[in-house]
Protein backbone atom coordinates (compact mmCIF):
# COMPACT_ATOMS: atom_id res chain seq x y z
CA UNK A 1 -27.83 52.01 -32.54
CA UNK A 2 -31.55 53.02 -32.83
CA UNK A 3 -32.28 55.58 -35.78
CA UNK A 4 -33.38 58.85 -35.09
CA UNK A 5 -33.54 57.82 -31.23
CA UNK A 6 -34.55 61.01 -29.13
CA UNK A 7 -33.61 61.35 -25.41
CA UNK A 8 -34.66 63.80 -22.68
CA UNK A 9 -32.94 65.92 -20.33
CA UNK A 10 -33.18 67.34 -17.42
CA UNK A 11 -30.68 70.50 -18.15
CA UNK A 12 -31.25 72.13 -15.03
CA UNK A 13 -30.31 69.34 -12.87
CA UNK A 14 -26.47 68.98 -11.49
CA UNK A 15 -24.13 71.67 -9.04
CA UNK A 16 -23.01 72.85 -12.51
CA UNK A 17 -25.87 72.99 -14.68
CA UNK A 18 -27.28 74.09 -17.60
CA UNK A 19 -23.96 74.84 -19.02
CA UNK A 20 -22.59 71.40 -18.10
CA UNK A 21 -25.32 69.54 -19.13
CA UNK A 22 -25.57 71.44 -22.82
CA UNK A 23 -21.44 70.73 -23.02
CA UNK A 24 -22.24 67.46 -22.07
CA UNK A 25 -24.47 66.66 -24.79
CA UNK A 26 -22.04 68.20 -27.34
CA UNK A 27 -19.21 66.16 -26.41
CA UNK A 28 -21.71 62.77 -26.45
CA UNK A 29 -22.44 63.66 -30.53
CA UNK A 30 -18.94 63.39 -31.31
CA UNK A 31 -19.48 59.07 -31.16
CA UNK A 32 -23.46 59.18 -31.38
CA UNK A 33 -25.21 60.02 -34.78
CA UNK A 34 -28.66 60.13 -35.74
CA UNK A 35 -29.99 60.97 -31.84
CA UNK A 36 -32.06 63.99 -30.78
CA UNK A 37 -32.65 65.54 -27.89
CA UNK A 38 -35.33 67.84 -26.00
CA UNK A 39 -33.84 70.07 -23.17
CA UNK A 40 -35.96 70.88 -20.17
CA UNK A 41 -34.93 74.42 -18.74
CA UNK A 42 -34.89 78.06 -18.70
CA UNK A 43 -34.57 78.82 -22.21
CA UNK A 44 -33.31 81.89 -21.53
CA UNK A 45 -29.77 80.01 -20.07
CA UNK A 46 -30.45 77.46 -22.69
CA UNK A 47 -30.08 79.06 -25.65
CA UNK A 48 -26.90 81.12 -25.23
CA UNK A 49 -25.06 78.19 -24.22
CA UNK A 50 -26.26 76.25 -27.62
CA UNK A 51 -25.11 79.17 -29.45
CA UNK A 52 -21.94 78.11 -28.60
CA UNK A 53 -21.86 74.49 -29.29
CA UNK A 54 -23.31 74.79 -32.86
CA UNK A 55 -23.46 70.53 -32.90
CA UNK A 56 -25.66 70.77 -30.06
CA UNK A 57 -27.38 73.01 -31.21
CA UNK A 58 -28.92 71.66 -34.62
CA UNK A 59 -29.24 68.63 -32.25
CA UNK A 60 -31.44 69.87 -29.43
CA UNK A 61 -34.88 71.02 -28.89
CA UNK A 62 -35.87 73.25 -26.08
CA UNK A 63 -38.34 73.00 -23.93
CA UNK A 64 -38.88 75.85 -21.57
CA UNK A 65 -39.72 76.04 -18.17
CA UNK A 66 -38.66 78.10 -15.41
CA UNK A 67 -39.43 75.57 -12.62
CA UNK A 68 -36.55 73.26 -11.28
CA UNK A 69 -36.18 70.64 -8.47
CA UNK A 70 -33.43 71.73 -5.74
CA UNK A 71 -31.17 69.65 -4.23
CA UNK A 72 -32.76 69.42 -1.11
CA UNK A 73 -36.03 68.90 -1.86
CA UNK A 74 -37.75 65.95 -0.73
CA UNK A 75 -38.99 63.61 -3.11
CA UNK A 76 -42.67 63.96 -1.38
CA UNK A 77 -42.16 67.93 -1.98
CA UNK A 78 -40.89 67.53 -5.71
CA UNK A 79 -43.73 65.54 -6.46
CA UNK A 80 -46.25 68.45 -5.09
CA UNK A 81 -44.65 71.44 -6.15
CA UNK A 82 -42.49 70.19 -8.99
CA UNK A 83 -44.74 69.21 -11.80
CA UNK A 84 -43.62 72.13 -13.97
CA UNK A 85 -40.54 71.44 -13.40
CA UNK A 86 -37.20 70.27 -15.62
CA UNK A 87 -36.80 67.38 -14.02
CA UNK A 88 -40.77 66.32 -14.41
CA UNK A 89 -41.50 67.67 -18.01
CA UNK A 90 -38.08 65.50 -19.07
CA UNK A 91 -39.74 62.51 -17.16
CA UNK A 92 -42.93 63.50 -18.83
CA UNK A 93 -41.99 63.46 -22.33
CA UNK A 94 -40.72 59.56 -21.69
CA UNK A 95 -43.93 58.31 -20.42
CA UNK A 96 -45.38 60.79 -23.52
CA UNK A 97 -43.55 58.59 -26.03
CA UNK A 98 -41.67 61.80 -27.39
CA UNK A 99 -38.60 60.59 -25.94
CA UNK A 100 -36.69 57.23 -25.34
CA UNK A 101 -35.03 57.81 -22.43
CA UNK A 102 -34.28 60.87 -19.36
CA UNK A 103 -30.87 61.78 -18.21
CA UNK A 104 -30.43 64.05 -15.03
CA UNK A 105 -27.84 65.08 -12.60
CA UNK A 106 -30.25 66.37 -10.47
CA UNK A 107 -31.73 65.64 -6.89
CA UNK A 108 -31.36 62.00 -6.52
CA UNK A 109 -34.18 61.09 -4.45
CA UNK A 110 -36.36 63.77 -6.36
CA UNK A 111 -35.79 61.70 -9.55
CA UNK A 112 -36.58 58.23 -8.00
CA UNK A 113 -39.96 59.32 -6.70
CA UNK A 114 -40.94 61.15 -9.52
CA UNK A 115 -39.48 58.40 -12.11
CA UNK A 116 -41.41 55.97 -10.27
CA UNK A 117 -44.84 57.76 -10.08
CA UNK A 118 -44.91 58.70 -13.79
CA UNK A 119 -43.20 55.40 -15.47
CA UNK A 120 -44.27 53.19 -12.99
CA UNK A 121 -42.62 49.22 -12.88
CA UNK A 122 -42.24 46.64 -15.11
CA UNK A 123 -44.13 43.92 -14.17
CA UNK A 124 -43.88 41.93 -11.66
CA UNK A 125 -40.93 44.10 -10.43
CA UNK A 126 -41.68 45.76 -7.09
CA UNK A 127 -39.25 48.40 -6.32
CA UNK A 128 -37.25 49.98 -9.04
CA UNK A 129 -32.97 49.79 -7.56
CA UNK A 130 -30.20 51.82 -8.60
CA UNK A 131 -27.61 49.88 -10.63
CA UNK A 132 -24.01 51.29 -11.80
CA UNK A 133 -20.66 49.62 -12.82
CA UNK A 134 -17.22 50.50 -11.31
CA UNK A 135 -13.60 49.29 -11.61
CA UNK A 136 -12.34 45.74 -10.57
CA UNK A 137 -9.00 44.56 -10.16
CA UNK A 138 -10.66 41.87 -12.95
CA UNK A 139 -12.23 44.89 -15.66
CA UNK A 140 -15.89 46.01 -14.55
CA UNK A 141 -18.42 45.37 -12.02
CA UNK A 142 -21.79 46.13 -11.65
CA UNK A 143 -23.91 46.54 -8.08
CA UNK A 144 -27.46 47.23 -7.12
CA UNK A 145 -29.14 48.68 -5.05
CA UNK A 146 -27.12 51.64 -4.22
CA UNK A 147 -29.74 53.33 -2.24
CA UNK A 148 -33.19 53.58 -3.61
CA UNK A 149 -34.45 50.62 -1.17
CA UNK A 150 -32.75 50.76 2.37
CA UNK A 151 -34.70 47.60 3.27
CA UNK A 152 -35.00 44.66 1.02
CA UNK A 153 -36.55 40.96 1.27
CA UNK A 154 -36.26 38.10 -0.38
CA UNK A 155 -37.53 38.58 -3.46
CA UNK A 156 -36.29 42.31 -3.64
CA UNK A 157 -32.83 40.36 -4.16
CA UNK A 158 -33.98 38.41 -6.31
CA UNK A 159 -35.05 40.84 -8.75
CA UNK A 160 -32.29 42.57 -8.39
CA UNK A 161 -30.20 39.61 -8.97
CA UNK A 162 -31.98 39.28 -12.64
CA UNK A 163 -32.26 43.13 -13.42
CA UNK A 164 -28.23 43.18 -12.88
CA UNK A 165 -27.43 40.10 -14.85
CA UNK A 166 -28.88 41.83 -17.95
CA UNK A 167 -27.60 44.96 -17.12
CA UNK A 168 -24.15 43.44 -17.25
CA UNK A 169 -25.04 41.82 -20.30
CA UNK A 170 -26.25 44.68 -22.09
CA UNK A 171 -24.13 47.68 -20.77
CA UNK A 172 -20.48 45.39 -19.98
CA UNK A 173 -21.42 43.36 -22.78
CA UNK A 174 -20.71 40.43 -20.90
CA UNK A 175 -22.10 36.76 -22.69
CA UNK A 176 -22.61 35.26 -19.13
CA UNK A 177 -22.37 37.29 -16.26
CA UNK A 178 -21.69 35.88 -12.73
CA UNK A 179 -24.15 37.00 -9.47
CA UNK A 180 -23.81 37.38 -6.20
CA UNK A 181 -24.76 38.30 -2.80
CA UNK A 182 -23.44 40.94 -0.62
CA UNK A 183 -22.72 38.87 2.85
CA UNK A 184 -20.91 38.74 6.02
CA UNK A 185 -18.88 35.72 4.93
CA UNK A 186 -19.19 33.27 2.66
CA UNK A 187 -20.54 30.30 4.44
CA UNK A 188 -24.09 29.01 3.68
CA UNK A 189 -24.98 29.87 7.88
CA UNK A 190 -24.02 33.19 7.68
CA UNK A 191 -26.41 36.50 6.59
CA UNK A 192 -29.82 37.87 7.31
CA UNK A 193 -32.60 35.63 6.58
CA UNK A 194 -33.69 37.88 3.10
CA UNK A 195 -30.19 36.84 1.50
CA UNK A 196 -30.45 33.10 2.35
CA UNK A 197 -33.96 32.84 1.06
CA UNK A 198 -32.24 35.07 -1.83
CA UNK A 199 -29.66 32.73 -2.69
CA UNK A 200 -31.84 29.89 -2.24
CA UNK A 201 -34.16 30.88 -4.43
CA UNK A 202 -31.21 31.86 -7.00
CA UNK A 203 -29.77 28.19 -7.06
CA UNK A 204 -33.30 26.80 -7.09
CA UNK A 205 -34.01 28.64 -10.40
CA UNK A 206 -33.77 27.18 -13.34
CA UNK A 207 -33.41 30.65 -15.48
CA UNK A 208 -29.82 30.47 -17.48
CA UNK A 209 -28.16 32.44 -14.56
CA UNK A 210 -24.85 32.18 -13.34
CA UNK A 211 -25.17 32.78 -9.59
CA UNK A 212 -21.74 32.73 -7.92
CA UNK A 213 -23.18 32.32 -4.47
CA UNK A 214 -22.02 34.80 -1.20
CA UNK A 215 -19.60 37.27 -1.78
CA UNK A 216 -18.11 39.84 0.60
CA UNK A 217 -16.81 43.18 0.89
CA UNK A 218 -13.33 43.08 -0.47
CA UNK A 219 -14.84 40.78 -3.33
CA UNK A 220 -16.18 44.10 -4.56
CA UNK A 221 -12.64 45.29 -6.00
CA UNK A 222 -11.29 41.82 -6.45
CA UNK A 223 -13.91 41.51 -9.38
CA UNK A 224 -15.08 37.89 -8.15
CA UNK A 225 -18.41 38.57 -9.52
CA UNK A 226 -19.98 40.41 -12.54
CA UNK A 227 -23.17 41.19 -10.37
CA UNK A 228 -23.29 42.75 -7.00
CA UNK A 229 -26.89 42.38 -5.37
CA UNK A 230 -27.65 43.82 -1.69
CA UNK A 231 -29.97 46.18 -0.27
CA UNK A 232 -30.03 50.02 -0.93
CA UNK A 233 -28.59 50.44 2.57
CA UNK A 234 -25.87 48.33 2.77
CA UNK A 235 -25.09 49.15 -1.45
CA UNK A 236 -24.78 52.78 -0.91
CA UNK A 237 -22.42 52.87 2.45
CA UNK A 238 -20.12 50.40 0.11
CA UNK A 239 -20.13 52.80 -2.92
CA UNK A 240 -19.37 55.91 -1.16
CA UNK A 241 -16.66 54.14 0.80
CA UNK A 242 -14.72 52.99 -2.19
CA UNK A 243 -15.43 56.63 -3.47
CA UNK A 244 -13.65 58.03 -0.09
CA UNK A 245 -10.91 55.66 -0.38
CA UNK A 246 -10.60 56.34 -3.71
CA UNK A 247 -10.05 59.80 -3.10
CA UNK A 248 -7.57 59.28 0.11
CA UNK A 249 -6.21 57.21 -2.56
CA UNK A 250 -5.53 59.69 -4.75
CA UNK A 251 -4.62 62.66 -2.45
CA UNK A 252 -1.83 60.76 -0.96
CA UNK A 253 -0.44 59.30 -4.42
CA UNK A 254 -0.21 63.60 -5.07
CA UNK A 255 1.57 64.06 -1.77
CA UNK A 256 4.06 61.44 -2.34
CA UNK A 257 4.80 62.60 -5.92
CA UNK A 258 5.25 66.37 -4.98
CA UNK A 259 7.23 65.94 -1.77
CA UNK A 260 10.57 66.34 -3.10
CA UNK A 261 12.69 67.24 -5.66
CA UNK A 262 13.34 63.35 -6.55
CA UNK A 263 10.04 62.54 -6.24
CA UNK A 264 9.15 65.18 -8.73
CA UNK A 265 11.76 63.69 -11.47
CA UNK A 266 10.22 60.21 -10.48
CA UNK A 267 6.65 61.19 -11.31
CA UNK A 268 7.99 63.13 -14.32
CA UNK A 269 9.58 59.25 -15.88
CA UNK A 270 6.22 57.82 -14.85
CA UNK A 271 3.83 60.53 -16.63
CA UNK A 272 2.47 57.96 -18.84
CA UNK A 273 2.02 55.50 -16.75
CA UNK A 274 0.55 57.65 -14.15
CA UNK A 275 -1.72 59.19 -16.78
CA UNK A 276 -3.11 55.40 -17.91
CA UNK A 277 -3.69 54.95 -14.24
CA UNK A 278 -6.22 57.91 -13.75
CA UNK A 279 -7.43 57.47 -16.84
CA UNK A 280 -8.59 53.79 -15.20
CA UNK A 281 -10.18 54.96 -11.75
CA UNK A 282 -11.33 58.19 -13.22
CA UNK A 283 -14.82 58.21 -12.09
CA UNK A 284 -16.41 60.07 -15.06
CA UNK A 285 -16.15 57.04 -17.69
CA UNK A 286 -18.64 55.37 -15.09
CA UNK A 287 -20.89 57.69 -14.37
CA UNK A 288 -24.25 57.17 -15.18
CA UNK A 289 -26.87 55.28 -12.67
CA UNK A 290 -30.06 53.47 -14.21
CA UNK A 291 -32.80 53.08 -12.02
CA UNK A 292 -33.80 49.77 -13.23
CA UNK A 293 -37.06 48.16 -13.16
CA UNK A 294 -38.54 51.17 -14.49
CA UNK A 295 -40.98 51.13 -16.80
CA UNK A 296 -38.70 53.40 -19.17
CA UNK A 297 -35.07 54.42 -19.22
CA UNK A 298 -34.11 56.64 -16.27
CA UNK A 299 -30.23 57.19 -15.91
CA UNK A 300 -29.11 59.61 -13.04
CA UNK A 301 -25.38 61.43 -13.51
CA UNK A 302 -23.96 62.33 -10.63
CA UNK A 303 -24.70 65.85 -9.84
CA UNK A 304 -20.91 67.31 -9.26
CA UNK A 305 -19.87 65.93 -12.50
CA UNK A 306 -17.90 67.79 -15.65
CA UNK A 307 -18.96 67.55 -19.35
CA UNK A 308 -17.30 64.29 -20.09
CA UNK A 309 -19.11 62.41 -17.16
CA UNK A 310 -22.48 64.04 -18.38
CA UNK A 311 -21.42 62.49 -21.81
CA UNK A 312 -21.11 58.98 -20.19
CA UNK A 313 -24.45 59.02 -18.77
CA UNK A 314 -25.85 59.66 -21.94
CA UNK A 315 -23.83 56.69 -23.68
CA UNK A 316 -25.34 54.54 -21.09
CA UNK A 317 -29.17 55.72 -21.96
CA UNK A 318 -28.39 55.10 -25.34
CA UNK A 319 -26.76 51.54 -24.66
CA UNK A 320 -29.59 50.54 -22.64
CA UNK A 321 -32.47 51.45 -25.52
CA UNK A 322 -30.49 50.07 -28.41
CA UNK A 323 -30.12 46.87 -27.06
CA UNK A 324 -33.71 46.72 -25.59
CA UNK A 325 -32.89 46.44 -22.16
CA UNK A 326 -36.59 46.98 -20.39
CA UNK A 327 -37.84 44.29 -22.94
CA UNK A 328 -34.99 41.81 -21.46
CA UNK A 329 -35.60 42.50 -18.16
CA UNK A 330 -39.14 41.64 -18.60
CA UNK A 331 -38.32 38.75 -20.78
CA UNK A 332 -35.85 37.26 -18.67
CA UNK A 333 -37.88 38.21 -15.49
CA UNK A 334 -40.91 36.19 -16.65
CA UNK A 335 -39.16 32.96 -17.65
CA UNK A 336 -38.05 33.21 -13.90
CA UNK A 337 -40.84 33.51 -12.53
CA UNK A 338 -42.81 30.44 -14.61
CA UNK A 339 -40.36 28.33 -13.06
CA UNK A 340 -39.98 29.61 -9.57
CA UNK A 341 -41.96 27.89 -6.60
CA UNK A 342 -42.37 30.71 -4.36
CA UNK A 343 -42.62 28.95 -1.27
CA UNK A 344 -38.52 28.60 -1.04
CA UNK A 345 -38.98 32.13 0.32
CA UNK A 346 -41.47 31.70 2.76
CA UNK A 347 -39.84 28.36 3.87
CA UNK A 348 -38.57 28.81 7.73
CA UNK A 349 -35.07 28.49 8.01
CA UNK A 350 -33.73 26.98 11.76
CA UNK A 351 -30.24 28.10 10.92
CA UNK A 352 -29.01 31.16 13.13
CA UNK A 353 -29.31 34.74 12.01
CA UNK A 354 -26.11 35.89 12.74
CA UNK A 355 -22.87 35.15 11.81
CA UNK A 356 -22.40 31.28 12.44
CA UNK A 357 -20.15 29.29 11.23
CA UNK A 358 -20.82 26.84 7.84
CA UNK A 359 -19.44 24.64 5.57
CA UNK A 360 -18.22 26.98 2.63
CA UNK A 361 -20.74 27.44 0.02
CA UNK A 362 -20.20 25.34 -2.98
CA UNK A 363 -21.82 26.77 -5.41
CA UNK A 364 -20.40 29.29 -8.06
CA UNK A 365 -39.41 44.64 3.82
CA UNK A 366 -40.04 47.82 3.33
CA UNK A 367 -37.97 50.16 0.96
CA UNK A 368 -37.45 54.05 1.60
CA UNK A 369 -36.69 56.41 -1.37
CA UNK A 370 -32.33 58.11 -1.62
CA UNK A 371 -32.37 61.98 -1.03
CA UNK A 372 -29.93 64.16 -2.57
């Protein structure tokens, strides 16, 4: 862990902030030691809500400002009026060097545009993509883009494809992390011409990547992949589906359990088991979205979340800084590109567009900004 590391955050963004983000931060200091952090916010909010978390409170700094970034803003609109705001001055103090890192549960699309106009990209990366990991029937997966680039080419995928691998090695902790491609099917034929120049370019590269090859939808909870890489449109109709049917999930395992008197005892026997099961989908211990490619460390919480989930976010910012994750994108992103003959994407490809069939696979645009 970095010494004396200092992170910023945006403690007016979220449904239930500032008091969830200031609880938040206590209950990350119960496992993190020796890390700071500057609050962005009305002070006046701020500071009663420290005075109850006496931990937090020799840990924090506040900044004040009464300006803050609404949910439905539009990132165009934040960027104008929003300079003075939380969410802005916590980006600020990043590209400032006061900080290592921003955390906010605020306005999704807000966050993106103004992450990306103040940090800029790393280079050679052109759009920055929203990465997170989830449950697999396997342990943990991670996908990107979940819905900062609704159109993606080529190379887009690409990227993606390396910024994934190492944040699967540095967040999952994973020694050699598989990749793949969001398809229609598995067969070489099938897909949209940007993932077959994608996963041509993937097998043609000679960087230490383990690229899996076409994967499909229910490959997602299967776990047949470390790596998830598609475009932000197709990325963020899969995540909030498996968040619906998540949820379906759940309402109907209640219903079942409280419909009768037997059913009652039944879930009564199977408390603990029941209890390790939440405990496993529960979507706080995953929360925490990093917009990588970012020329600093951006993670976004999800705005409806509690405390704990806050608190997860923030263990994420501080896994991606200790372990120097910007430096290994750029590392890793470089060595790819010194050995990558760019003309496998531009090569024309006479196989059909839709979904044709193939021999199965043997091997192992323009980009518009998320609101909300």
């Amino acid at each position: 862990m970095s010494d004396n590391l200092t992170l910023s955050i945006d403690a007016m963004g979220g449904d239930n902030a500032p008091d969830m983000v200031v609880e938040g931060v206590d209950t990350a200091l119960e496992r993190l030691t020796n890390v700071s952090f500057l609050l962005f916010g009305d002070e006046t909010r701020l500071n009663p809500m420290l005075d109850r978390f006496p931990r937090a409170r020799a840990a924090c700094q506040v900044r004040h400002t009464a300006d803050i970034v609404t949910n439905d803003a539009k990132p165009a609109q934040a960027l104008r009026q929003g300079r003075n705001s939380s969410m802005r001055l916590a980006i600020n103090a990043v590209a400032d060097g006061e900080a290592a890192g921003i955390i906010s549960a605020g306005n999704t699309g807000a966050l993106m545009a103004m992450a990306k106009f103040v940090l800029k990209t790393l280079p050679g990366i052109d759009r920055p993509a929203i990465a997170t990991y989830f449950p697999t029937r396997r342990g943990e997966s991670v996908m990107l883009d979940l819905g900062a680039n609704v159109e993606c080419d080529a190379e887009n995928l690409i990227q993606f494809a390396v910024m994934g691998e190492v944040f699967a090695r540095n967040v999952l902790g994973l020694e050699k992390p598989t990749v793949g491609i969001l398809n229609v099917g598995q067969e070489d034929l099938k897909g949209n011409q940007a993932v077959k120049l994608a996963s041509k370019g993937l097998m043609n590269s000679k960087l230490p990547l383990h690229f899996h090859g076409f994967v499909e939808g229910d490959d997602i909870g299967a776990g047949t992949v470390d790596v998830i890489v598609t475009d932000g449109f197709t990325g963020n109709i899969a995540l909030k589906t498996a968040e619906g049917t998540a949820k379906m999930f759940g309402q109907f395992l209640r219903e079942a359990l409280t419909s009768s008197l037997p059913a009652k005892l039944g879930a009564l026997l199977a408390k603990s088991a029941l209890m390790t099961f939440k405990m496993r989908v529960d979507p706080r211990r995953y929360n925490g979205a990093m917009f990588v490619g970012l020329n600093g460390i951006c993670v976004k919480s999800h705005g409806g979340t509690d405390a704990l989930g806050f608190a997860n976010a923030i263990h994420v910012a501080n896994e991606l800084i200790s372990n120097n994750f910007n430096e290994n994108i750029k590392e890793d992103y470089a060595q790819f590109r010194a050995s990558f003959d760019p003309s496998i994407l531009t090569e024309p490809d006479d196989a059909s567009t839709g979904s044709g069939q193939g021999a199965p696979a043997d091997h192992g645009g323009s980009g518009a900004e998320a609101n909300g």
